[in-house]
PDB file of N, CA and C in Angstrom:
ATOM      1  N   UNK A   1       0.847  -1.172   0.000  1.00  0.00           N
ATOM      2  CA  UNK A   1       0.000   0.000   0.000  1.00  0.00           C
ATOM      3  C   UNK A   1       0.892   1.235   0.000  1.00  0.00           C
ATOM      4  N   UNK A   2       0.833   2.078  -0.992  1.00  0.00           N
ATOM      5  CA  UNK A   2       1.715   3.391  -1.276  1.00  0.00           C
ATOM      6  C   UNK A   2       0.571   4.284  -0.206  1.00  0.00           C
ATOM      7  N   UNK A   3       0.916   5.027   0.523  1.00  0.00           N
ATOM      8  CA  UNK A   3       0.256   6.350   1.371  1.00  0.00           C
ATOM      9  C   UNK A   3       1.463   7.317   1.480  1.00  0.00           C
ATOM     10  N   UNK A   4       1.415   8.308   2.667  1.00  0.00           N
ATOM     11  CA  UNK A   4       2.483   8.891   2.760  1.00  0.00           C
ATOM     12  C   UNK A   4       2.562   8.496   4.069  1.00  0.00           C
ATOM     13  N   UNK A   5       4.472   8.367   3.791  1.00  0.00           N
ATOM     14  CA  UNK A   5       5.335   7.722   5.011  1.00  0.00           C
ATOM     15  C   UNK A   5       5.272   8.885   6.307  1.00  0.00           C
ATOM     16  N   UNK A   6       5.720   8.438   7.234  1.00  0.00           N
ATOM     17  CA  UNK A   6       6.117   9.189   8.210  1.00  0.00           C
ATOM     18  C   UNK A   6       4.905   9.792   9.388  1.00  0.00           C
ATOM     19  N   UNK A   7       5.286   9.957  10.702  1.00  0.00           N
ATOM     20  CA  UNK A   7       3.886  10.566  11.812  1.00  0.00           C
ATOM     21  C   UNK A   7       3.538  11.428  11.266  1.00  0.00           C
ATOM     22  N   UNK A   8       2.148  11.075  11.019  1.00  0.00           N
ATOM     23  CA  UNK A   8       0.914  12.306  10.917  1.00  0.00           C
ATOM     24  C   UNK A   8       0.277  13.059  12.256  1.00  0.00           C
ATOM     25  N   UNK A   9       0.414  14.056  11.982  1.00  0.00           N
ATOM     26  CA  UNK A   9       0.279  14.988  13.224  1.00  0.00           C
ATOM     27  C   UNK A   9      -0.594  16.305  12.920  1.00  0.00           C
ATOM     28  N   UNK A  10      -1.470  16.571  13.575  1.00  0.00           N
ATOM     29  CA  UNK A  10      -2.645  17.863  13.730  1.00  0.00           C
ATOM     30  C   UNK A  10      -1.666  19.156  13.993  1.00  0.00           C
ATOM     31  N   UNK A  11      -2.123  19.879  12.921  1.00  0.00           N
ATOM     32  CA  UNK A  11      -1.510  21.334  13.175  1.00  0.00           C
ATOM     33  C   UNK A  11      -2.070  21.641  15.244  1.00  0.00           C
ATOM     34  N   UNK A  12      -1.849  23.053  14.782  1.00  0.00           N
ATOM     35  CA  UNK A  12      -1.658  23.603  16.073  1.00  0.00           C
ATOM     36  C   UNK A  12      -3.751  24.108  16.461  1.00  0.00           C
ATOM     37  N   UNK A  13      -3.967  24.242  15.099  1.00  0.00           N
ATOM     38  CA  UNK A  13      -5.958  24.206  15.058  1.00  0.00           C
ATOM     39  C   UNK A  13      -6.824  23.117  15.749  1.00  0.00           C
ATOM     40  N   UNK A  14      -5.834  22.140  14.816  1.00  0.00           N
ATOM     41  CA  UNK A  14      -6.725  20.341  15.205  1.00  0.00           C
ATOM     42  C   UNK A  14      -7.361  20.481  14.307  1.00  0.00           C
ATOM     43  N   UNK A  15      -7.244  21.038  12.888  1.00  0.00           N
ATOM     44  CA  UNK A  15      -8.590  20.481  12.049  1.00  0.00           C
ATOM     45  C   UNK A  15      -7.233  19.883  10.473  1.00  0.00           C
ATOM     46  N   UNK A  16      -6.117  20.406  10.532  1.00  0.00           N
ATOM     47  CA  UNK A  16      -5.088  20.032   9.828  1.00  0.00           C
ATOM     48  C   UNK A  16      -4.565  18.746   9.833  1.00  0.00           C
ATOM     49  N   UNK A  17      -3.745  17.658   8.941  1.00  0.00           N
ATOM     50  CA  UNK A  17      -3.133  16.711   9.373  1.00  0.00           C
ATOM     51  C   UNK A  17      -1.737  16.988   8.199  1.00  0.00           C
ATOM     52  N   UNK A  18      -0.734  17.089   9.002  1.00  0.00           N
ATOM     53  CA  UNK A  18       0.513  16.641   8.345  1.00  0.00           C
ATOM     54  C   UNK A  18       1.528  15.921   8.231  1.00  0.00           C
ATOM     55  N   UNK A  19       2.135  15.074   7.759  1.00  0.00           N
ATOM     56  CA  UNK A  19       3.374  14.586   7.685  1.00  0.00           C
ATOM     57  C   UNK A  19       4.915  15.366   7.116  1.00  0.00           C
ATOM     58  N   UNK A  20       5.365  15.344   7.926  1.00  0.00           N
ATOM     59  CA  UNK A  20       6.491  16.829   7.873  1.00  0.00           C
ATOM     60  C   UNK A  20       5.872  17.859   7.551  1.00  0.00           C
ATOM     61  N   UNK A  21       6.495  17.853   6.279  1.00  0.00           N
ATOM     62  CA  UNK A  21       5.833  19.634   5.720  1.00  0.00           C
ATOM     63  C   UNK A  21       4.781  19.475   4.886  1.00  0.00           C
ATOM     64  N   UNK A  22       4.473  18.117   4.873  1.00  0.00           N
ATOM     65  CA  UNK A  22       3.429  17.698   3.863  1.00  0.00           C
ATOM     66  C   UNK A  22       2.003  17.660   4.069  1.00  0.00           C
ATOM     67  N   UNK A  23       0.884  18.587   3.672  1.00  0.00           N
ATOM     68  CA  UNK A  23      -0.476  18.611   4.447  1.00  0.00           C
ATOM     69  C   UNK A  23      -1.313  17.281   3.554  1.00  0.00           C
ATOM     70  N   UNK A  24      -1.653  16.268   4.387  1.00  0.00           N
ATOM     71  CA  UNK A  24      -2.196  15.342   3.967  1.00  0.00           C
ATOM     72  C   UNK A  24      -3.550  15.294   4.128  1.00  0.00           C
ATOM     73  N   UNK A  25      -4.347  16.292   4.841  1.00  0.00           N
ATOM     74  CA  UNK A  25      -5.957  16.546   4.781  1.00  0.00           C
ATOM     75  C   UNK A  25      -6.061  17.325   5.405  1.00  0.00           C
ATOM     76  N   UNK A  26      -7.216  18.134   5.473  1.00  0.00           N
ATOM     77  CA  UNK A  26      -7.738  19.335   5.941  1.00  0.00           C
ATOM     78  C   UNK A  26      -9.429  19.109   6.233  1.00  0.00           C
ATOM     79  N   UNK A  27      -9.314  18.911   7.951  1.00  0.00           N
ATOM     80  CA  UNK A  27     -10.966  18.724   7.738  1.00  0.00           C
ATOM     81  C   UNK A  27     -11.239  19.922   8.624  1.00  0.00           C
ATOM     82  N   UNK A  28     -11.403  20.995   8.122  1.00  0.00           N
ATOM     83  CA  UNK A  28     -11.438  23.031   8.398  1.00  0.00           C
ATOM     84  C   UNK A  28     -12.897  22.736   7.258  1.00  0.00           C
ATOM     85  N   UNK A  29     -13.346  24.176   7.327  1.00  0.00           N
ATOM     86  CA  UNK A  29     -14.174  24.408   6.481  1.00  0.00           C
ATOM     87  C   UNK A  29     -15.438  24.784   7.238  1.00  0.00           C
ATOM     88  N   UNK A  30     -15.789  24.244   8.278  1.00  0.00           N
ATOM     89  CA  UNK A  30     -16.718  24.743   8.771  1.00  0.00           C
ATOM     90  C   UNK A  30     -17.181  26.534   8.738  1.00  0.00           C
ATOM     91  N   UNK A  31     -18.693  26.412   8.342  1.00  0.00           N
ATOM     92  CA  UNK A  31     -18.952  27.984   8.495  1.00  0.00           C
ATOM     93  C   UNK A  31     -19.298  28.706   9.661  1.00  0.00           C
ATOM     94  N   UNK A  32     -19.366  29.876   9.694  1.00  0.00           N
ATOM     95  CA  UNK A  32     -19.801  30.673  10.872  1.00  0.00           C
ATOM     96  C   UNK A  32     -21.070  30.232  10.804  1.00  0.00           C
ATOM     97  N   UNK A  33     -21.451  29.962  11.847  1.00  0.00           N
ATOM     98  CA  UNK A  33     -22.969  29.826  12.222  1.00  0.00           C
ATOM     99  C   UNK A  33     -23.406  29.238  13.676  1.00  0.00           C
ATOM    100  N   UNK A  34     -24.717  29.233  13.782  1.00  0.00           N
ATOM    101  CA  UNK A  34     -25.134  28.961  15.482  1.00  0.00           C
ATOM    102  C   UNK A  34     -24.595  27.679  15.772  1.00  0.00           C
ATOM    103  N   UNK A  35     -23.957  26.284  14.617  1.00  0.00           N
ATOM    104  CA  UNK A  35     -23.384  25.403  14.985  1.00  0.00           C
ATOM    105  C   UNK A  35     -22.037  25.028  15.322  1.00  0.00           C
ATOM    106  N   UNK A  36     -20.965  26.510  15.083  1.00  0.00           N
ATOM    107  CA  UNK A  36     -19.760  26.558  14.350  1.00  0.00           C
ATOM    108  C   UNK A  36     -18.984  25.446  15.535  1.00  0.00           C
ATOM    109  N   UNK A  37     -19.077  25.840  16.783  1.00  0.00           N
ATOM    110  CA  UNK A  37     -18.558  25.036  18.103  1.00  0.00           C
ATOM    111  C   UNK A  37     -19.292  23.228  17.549  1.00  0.00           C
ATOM    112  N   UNK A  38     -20.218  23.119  17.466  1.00  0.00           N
ATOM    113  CA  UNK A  38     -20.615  21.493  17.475  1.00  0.00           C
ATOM    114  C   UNK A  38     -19.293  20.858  16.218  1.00  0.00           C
ATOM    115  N   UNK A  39     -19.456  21.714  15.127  1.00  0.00           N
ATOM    116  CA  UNK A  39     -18.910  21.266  13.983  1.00  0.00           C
ATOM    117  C   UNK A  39     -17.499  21.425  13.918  1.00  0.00           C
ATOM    118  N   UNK A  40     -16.939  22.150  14.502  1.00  0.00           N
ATOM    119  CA  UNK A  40     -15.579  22.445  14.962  1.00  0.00           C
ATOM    120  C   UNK A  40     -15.017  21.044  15.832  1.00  0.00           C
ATOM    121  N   UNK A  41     -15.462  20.858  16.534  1.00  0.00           N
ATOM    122  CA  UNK A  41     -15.439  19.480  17.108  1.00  0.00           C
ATOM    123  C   UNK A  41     -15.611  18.639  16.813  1.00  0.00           C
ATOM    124  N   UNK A  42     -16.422  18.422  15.671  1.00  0.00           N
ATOM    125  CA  UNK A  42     -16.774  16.830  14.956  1.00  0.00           C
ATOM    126  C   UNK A  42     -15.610  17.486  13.752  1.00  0.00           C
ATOM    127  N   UNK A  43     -15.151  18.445  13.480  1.00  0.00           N
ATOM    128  CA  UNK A  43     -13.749  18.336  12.431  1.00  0.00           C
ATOM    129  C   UNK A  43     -12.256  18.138  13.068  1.00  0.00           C
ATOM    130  N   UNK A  44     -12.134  18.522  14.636  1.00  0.00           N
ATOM    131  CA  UNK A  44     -11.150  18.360  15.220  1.00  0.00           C
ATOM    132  C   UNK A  44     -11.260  16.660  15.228  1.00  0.00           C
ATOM    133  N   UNK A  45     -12.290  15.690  15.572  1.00  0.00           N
ATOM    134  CA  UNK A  45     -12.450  14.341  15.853  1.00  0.00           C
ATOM    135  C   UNK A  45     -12.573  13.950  14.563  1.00  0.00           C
ATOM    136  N   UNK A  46     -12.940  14.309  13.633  1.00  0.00           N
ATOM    137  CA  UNK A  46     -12.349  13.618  12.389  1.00  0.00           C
ATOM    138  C   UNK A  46     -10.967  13.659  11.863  1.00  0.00           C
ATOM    139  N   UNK A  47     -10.216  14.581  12.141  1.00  0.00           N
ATOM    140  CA  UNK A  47      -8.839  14.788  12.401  1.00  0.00           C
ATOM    141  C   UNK A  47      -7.866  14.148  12.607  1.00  0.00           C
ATOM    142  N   UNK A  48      -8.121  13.584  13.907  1.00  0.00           N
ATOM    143  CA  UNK A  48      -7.672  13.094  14.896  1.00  0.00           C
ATOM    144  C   UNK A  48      -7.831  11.360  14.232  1.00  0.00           C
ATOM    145  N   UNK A  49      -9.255  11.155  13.821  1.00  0.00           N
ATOM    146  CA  UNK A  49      -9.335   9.365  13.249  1.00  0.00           C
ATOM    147  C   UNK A  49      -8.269   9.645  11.930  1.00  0.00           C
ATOM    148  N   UNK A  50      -8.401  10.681  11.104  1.00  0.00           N
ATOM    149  CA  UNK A  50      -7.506  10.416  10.046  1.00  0.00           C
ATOM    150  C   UNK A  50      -6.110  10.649  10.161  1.00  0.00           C
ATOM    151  N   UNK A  51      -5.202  11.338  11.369  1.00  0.00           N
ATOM    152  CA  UNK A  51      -3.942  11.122  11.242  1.00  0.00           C
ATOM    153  C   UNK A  51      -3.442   9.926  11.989  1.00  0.00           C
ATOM    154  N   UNK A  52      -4.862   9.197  12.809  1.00  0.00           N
ATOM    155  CA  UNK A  52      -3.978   7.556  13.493  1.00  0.00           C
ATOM    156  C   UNK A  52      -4.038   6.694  12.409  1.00  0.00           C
ATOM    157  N   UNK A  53      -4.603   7.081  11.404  1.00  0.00           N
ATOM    158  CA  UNK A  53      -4.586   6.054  10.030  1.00  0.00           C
ATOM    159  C   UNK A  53      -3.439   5.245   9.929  1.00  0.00           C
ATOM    160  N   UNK A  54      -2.548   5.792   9.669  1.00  0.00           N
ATOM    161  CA  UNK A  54      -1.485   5.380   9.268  1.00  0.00           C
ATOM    162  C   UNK A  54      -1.238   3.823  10.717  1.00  0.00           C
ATOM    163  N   UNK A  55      -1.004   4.918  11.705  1.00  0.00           N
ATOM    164  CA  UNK A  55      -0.989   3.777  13.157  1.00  0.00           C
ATOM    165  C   UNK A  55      -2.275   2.656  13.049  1.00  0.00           C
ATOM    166  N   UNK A  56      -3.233   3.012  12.976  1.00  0.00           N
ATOM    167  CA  UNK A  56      -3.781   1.899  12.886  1.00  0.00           C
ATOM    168  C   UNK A  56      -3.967   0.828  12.142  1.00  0.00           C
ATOM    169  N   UNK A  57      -3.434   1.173  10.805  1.00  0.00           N
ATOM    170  CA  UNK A  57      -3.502   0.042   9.835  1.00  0.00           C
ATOM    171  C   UNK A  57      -2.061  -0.649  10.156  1.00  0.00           C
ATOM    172  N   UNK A  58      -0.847  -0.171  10.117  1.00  0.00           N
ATOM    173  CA  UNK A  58       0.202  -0.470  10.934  1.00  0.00           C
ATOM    174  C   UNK A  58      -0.185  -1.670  11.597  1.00  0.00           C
ATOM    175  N   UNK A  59      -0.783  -1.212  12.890  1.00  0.00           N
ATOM    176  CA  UNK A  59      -1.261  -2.107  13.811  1.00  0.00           C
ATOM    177  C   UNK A  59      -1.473  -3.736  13.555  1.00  0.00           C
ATOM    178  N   UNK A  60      -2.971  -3.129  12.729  1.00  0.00           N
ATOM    179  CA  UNK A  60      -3.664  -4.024  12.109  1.00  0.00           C
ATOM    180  C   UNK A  60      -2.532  -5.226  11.453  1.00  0.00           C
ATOM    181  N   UNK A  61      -2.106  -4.595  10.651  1.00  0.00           N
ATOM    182  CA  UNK A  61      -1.443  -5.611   9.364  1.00  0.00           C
ATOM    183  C   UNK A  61      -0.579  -6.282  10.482  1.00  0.00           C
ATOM    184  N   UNK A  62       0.240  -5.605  11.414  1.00  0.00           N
ATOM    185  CA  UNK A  62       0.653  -6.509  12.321  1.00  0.00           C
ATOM    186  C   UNK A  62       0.074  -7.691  12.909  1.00  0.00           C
ATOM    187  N   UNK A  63      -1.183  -7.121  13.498  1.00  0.00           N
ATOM    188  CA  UNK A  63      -1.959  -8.345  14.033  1.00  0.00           C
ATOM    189  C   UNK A  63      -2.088  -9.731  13.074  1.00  0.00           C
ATOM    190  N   UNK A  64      -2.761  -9.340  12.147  1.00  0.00           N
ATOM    191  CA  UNK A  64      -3.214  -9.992  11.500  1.00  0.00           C
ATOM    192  C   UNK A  64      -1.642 -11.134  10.966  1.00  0.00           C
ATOM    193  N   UNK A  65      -0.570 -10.366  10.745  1.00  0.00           N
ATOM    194  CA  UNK A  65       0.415 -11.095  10.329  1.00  0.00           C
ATOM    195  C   UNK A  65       1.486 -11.903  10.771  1.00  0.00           C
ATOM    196  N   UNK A  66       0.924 -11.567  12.501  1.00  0.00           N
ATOM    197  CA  UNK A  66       1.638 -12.169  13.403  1.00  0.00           C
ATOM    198  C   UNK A  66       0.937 -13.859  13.352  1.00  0.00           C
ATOM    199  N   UNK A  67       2.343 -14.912  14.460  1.00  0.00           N
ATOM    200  CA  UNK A  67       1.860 -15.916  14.117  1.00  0.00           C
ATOM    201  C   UNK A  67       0.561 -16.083  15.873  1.00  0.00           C
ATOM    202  N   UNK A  68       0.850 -14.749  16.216  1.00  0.00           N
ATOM    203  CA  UNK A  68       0.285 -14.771  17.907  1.00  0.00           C
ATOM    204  C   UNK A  68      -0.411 -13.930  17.837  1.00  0.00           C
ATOM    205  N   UNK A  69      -2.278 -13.901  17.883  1.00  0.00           N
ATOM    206  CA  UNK A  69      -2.822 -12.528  17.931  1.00  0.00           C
ATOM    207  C   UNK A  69      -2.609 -11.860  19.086  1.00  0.00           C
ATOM    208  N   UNK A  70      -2.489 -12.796  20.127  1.00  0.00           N
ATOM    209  CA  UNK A  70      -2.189 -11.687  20.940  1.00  0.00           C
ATOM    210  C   UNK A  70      -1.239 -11.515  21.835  1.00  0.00           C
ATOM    211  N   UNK A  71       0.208 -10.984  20.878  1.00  0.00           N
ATOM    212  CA  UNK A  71       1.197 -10.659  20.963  1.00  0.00           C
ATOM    213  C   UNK A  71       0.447  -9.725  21.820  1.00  0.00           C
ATOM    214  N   UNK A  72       1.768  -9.214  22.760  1.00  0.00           N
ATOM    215  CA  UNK A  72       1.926  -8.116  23.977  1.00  0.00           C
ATOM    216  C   UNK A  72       2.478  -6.979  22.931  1.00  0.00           C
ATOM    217  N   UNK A  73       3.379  -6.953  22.088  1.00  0.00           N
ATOM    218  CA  UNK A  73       3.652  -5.779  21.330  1.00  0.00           C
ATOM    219  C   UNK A  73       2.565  -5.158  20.386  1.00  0.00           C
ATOM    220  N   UNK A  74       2.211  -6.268  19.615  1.00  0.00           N
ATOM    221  CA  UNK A  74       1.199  -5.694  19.335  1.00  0.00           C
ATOM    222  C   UNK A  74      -0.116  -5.125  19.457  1.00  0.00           C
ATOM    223  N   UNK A  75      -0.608  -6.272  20.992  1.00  0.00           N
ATOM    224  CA  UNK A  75      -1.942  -5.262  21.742  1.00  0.00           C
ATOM    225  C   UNK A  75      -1.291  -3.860  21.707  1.00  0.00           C
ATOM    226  N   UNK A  76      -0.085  -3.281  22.361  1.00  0.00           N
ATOM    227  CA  UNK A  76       0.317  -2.535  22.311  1.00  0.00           C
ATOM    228  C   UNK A  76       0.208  -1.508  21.461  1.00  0.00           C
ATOM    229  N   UNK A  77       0.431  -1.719  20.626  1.00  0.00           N
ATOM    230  CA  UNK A  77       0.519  -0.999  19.477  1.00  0.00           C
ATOM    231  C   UNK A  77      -0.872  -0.544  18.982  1.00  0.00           C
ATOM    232  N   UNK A  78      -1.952  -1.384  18.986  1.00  0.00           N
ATOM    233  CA  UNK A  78      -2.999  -1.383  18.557  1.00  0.00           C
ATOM    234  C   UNK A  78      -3.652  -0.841  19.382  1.00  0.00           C
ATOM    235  N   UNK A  79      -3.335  -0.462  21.255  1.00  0.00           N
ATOM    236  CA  UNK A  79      -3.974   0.403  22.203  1.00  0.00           C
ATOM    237  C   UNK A  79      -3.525   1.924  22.175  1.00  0.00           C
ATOM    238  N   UNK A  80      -2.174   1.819  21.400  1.00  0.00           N
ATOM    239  CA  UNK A  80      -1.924   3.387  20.993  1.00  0.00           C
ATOM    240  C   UNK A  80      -2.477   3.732  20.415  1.00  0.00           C
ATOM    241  N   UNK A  81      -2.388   3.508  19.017  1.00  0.00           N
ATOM    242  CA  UNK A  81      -3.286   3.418  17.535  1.00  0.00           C
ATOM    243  C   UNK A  81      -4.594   3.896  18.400  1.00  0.00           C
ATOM    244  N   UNK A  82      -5.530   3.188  19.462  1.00  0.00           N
ATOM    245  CA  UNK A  82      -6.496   3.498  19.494  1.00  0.00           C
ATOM    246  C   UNK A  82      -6.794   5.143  20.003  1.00  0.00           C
ATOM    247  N   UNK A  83      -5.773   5.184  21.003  1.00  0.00           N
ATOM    248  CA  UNK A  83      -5.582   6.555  21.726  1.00  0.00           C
ATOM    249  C   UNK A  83      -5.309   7.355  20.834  1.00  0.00           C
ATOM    250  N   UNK A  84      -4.516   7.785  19.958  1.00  0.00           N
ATOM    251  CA  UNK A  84      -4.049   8.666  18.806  1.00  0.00           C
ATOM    252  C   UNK A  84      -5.584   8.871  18.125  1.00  0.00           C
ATOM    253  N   UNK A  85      -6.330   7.923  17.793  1.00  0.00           N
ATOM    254  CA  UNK A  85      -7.978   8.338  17.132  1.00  0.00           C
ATOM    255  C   UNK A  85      -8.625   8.340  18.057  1.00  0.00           C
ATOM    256  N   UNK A  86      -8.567   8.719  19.525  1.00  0.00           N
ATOM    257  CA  UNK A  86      -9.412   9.068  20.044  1.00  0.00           C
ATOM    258  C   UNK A  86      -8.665  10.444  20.708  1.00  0.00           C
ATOM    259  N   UNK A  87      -7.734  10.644  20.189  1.00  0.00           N
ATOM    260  CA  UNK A  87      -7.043  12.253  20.800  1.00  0.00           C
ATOM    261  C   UNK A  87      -6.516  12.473  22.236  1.00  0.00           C
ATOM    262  N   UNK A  88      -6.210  11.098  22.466  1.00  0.00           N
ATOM    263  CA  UNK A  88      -5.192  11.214  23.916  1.00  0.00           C
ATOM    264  C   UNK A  88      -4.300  10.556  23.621  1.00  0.00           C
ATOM    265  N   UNK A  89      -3.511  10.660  22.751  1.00  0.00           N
ATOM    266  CA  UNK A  89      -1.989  10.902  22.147  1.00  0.00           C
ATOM    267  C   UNK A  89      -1.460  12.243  22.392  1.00  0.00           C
TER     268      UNK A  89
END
């Protein structure tokens, strides 16, 4: 699977995702309006699921390719992965 290499990380907004200098999505856009706070937050948490991408498929392919599902490194790995998309990374 070709993606782009390297930690994806939320600008300093939380609605950005980059890898180095590289902006790999932008979930911004929200308009001014009586919802701007609800929607601001469901773009910071979409954010957040799309830069553990990378970690979680990681994970995954690990699991799956190990001859032990449940390797200790890889629960591991796969309880970070979870924290990073849920924004306590």
């Amino acid at each position: 699977m070709n993606y782009t290499k390297g930690e994806w990380k939320l600008d300093n907004c939380g609605t950005a995702i980059f890898a180095s200098n590289r902006l790999v999505a932008n979930c911004g856009g929200y308009s001014l309006s009586q919802h701007e706070t609800e929607t601001l937050a469901e773009n910071k948490t979409n954010a957040h699921l799309i830069a553990s991408a990378p970690d979680i498929y990681e994970a995954l392919k690990e699991i799956i390719n190990s001859e032990t599902i449940t390797s200790k490194d890889n629960f591991n790995k796969a309880l970070k992965a979870l924290a990073k998309a849920e924004g306590k990374e």
